[in-house]
N, C-alpha and C. Protein backbone atom coordinates (compact mmCIF):
# COMPACT_ATOMS: atom_id res chain seq x y z
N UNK A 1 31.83 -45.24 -51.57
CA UNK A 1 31.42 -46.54 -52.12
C UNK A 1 31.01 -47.46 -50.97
N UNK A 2 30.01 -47.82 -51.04
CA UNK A 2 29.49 -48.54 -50.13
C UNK A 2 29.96 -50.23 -49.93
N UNK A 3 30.20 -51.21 -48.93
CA UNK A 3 30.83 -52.50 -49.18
C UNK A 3 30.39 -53.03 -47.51
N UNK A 4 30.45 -54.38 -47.94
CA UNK A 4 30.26 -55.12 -46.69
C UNK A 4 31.38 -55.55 -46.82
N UNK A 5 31.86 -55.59 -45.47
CA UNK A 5 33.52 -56.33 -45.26
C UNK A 5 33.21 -57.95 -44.25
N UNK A 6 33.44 -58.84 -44.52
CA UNK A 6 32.83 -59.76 -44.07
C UNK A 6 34.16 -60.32 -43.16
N UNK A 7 34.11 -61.06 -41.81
CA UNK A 7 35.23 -61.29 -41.14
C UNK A 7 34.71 -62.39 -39.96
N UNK A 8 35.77 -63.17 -39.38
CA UNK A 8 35.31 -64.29 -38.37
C UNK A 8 35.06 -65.75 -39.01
N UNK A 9 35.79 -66.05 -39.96
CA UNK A 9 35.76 -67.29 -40.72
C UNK A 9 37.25 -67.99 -40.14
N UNK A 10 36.69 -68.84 -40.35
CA UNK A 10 38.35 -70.14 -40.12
C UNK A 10 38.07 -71.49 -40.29
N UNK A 11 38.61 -71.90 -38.86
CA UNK A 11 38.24 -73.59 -39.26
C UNK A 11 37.77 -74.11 -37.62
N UNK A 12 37.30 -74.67 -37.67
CA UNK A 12 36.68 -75.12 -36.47
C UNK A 12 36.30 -76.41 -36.12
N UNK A 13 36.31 -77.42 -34.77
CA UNK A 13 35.91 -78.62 -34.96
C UNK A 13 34.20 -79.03 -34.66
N UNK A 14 34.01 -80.04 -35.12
CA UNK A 14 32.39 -80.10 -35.10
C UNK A 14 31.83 -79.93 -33.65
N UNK A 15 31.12 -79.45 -33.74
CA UNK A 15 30.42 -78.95 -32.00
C UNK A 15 30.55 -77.95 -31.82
N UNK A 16 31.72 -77.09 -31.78
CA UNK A 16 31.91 -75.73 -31.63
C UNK A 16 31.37 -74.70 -32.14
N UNK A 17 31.25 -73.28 -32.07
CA UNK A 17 30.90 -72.34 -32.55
C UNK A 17 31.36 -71.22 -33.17
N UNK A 18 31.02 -70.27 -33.86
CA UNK A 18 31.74 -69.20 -34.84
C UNK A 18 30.82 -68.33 -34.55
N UNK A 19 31.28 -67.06 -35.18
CA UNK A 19 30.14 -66.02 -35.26
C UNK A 19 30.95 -64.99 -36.39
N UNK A 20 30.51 -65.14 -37.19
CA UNK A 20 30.67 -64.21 -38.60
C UNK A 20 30.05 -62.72 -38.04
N UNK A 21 31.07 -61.92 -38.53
CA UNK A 21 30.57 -60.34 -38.92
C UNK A 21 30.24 -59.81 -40.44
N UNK A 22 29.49 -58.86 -40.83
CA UNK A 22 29.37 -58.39 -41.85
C UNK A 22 29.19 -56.38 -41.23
N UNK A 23 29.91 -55.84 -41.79
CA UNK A 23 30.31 -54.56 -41.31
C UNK A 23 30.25 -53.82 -42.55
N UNK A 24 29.15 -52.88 -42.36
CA UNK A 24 28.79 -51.69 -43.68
C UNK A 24 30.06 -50.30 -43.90
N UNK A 25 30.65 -50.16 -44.50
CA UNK A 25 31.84 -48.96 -44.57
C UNK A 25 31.00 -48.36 -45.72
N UNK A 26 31.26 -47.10 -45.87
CA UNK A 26 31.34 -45.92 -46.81
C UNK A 26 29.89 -45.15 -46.75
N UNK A 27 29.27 -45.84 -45.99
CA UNK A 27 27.68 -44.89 -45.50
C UNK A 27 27.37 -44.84 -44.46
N UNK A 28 26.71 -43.84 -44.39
CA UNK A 28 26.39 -43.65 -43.20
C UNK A 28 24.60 -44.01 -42.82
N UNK A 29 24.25 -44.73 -43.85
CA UNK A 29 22.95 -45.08 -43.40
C UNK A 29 22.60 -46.70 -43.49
N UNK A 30 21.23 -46.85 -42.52
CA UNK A 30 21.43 -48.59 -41.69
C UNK A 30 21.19 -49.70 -42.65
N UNK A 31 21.49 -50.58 -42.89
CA UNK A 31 21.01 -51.43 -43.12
C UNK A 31 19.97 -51.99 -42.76
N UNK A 32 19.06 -52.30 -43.37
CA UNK A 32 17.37 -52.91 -43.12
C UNK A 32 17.48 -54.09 -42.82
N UNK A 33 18.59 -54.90 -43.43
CA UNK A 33 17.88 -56.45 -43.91
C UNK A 33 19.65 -57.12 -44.09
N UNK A 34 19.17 -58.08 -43.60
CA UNK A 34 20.68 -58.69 -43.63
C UNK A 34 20.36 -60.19 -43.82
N UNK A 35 21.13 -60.63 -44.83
CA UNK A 35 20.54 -61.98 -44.71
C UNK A 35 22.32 -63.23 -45.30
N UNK A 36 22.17 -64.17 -44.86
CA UNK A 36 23.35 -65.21 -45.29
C UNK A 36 22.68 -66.21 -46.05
N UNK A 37 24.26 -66.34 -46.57
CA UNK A 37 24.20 -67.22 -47.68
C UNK A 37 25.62 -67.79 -47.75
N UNK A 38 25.43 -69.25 -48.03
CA UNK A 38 26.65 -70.10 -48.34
C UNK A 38 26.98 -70.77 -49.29
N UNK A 39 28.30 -71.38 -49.49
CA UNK A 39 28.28 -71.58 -51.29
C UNK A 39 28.81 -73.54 -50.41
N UNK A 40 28.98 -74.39 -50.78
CA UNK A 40 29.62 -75.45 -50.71
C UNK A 40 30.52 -75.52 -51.89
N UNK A 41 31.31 -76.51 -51.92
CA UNK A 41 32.74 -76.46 -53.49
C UNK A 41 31.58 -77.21 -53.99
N UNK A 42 31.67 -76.79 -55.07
CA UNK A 42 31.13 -77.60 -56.16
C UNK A 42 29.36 -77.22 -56.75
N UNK A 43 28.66 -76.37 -55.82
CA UNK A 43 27.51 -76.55 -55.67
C UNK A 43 26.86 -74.72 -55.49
N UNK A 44 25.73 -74.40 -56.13
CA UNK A 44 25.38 -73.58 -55.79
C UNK A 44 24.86 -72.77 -54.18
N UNK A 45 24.59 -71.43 -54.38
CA UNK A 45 24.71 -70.21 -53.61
C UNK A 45 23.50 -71.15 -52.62
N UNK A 46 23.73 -71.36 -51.54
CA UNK A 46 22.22 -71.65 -50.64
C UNK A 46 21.63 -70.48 -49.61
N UNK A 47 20.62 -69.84 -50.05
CA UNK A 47 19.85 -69.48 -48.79
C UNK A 47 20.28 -69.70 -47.16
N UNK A 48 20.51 -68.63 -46.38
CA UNK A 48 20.44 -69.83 -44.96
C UNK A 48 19.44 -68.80 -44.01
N UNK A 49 19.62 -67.60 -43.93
CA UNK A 49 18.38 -67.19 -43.16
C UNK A 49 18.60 -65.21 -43.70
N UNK A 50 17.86 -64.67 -42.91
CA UNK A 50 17.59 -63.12 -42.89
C UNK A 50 16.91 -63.11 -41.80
N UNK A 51 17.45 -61.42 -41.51
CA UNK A 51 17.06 -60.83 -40.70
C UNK A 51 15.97 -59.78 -40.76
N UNK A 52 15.49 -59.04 -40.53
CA UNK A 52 14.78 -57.28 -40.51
C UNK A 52 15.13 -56.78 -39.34
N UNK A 53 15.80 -55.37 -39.36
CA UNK A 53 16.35 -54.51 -38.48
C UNK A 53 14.94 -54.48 -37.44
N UNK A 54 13.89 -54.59 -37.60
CA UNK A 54 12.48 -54.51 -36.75
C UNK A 54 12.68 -55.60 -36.27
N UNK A 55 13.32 -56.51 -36.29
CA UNK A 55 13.05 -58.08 -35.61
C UNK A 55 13.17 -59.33 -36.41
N UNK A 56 11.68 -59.26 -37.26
CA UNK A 56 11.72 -61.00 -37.43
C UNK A 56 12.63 -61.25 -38.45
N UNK A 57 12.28 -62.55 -38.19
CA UNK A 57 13.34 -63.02 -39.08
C UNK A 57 13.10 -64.86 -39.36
N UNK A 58 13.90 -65.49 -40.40
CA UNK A 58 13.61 -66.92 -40.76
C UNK A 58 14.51 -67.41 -41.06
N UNK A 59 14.66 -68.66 -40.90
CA UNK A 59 16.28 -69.86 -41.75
C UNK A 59 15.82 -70.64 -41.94
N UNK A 60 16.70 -71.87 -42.61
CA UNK A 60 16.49 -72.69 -43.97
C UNK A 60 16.63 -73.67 -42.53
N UNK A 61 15.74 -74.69 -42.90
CA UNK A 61 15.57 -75.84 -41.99
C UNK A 61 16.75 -76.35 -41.56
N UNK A 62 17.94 -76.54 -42.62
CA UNK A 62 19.03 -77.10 -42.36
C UNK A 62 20.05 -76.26 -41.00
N UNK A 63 19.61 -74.78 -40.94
CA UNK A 63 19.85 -74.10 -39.97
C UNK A 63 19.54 -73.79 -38.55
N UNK A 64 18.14 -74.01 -38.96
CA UNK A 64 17.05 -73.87 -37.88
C UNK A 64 17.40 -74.31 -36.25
N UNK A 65 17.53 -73.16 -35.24
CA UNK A 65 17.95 -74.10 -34.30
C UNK A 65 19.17 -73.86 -33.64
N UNK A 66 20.28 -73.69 -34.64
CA UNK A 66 21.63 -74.02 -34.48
C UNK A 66 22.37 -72.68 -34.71
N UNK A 67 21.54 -71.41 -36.11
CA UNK A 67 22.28 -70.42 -36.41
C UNK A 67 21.06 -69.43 -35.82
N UNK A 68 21.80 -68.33 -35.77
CA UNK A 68 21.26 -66.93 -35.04
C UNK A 68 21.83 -65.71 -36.00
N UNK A 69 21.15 -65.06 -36.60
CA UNK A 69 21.54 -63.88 -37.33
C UNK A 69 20.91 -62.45 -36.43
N UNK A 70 21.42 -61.52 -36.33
CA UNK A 70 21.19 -60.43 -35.42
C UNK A 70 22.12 -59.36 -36.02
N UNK A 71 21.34 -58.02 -35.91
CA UNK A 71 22.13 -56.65 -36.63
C UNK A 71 22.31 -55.98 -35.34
N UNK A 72 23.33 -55.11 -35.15
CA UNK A 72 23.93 -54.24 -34.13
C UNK A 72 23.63 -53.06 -35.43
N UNK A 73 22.91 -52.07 -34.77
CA UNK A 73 22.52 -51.04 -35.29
C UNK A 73 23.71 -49.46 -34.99
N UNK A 74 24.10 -50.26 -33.89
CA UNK A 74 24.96 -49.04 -33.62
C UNK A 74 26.04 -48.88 -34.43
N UNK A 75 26.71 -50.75 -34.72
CA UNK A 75 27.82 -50.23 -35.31
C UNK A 75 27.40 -50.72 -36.73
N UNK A 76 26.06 -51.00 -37.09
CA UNK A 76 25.77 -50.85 -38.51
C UNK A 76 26.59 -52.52 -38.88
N UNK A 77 26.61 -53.29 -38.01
CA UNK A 77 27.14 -54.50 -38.78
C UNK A 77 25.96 -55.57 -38.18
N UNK A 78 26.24 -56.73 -39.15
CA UNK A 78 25.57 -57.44 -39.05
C UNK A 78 26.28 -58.72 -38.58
N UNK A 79 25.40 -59.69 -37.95
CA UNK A 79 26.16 -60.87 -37.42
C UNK A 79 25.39 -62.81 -38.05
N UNK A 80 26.35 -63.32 -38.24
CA UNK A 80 25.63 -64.83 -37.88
C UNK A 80 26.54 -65.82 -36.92
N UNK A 81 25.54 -65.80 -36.07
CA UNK A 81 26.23 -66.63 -34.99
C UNK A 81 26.07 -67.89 -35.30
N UNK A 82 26.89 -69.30 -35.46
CA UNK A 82 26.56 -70.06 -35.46
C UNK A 82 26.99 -71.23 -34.50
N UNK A 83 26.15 -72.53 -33.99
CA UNK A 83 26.33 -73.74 -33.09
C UNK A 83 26.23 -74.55 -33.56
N UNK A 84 26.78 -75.63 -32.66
CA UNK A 84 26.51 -76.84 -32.71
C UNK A 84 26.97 -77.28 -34.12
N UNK A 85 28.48 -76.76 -35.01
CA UNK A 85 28.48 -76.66 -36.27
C UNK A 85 28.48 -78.27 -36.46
N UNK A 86 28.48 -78.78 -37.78
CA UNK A 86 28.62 -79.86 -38.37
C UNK A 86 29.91 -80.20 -39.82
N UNK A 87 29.95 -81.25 -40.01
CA UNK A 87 31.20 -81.14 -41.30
C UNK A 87 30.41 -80.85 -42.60
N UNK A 88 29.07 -80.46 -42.36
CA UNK A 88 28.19 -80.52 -43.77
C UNK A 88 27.78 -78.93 -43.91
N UNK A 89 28.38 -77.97 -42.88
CA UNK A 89 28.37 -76.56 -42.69
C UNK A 89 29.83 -75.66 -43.40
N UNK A 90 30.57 -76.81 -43.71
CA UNK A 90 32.27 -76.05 -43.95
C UNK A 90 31.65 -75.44 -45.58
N UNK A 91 31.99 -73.84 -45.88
CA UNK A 91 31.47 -73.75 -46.96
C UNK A 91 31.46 -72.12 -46.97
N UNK A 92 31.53 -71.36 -48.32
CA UNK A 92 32.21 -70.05 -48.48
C UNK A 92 30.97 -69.11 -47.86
N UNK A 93 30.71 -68.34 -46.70
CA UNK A 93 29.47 -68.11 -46.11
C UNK A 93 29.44 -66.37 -46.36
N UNK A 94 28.51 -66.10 -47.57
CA UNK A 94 28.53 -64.75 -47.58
C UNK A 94 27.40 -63.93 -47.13
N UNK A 95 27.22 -62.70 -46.67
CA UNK A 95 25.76 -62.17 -46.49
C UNK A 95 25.62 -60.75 -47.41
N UNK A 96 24.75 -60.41 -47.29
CA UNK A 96 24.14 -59.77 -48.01
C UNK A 96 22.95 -58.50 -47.46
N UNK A 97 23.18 -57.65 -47.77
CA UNK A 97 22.38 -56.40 -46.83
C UNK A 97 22.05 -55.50 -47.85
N UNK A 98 21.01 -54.48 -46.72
CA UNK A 98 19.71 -53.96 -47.97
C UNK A 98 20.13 -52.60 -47.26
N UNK A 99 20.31 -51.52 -48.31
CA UNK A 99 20.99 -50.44 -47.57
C UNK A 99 19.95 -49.25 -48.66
N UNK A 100 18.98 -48.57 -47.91
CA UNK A 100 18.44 -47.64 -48.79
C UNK A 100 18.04 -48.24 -49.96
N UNK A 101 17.28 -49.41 -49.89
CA UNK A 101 16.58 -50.48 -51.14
C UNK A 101 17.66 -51.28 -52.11
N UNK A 102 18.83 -50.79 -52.15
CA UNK A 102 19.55 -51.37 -52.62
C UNK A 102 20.41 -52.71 -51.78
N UNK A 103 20.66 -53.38 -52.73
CA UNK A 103 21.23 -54.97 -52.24
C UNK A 103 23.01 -54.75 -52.71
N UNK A 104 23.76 -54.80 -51.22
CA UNK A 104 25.31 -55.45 -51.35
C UNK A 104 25.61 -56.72 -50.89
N UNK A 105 26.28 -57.24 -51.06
CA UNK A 105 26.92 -58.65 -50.75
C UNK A 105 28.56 -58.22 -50.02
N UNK A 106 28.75 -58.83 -49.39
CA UNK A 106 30.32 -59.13 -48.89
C UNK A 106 31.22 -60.02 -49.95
N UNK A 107 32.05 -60.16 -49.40
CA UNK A 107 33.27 -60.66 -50.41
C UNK A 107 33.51 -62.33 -49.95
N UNK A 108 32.65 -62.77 -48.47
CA UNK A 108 32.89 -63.98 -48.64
C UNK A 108 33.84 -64.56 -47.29
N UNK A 109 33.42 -65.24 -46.18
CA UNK A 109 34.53 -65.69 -45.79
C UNK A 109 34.59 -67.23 -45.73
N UNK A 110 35.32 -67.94 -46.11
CA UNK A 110 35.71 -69.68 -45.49
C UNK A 110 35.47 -70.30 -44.02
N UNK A 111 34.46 -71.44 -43.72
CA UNK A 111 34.07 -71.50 -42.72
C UNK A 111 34.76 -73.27 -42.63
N UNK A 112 35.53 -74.02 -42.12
CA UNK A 112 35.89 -75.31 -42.29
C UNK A 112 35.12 -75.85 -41.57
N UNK A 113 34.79 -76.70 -41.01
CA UNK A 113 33.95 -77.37 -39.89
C UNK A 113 35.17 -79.15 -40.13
N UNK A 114 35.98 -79.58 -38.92
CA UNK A 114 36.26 -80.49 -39.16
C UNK A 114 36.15 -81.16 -37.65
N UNK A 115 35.91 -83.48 -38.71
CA UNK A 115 35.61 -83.41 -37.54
C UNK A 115 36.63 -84.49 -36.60
């Protein structure tokens, strides 16, 4: 069964940095496409960027700048690095990967940003 295990969430003060993992278990083949997404309380799923295992890649203006998404092919996980956080970033940050055309999601980790 295939699953993204998502890890590197906590709480952090504004300025500082995080870097989320997303890590593929139960296959053995790569992920293409990796992309994040965050929930705020109260408020729907937001977009924040993607990757392609070839390179390019794009984020949501509110990101632009500040977050870095990048796949490690070796160990098949995926990353979002993020800077310069803000208190308007604290929020349930999940990603999502494309494995043989099909789409999994992670389970989600809690990101606080306080300031």
């Amino acid at each position: 069964q295939v699953q993204l295990v998502e890890s590197g969430g906590g709480l952090v003060q504004a300025g500082g940095s995080l870097r989320l993992s997303c890590a593929v278990s139960g296959t053995t083949f790569s992920m293409n496409i990796v992309a994040w997404y965050r929930q705020r309380q109260g408020q729907s799923r937001e977009w924040i960027g993607t990757r392609l295992i070839a390179g390019a890649s794009n984020y949501a203006d509110s990101v632009k700048d500040r977050f870095d998404i990048s796949i490690d092919n070796a160990k098949n996980t995926g990353y979002l690095q993020m800077n310069n956080l803000k208190d308007d970033d604290t929020a349930v940050y999940y990603c999502k990967g494309v494995i043989r055309q099909r789409e999994y999601w992670g389970q989600g980790t809690q990101v606080t940003v306080s300031s």
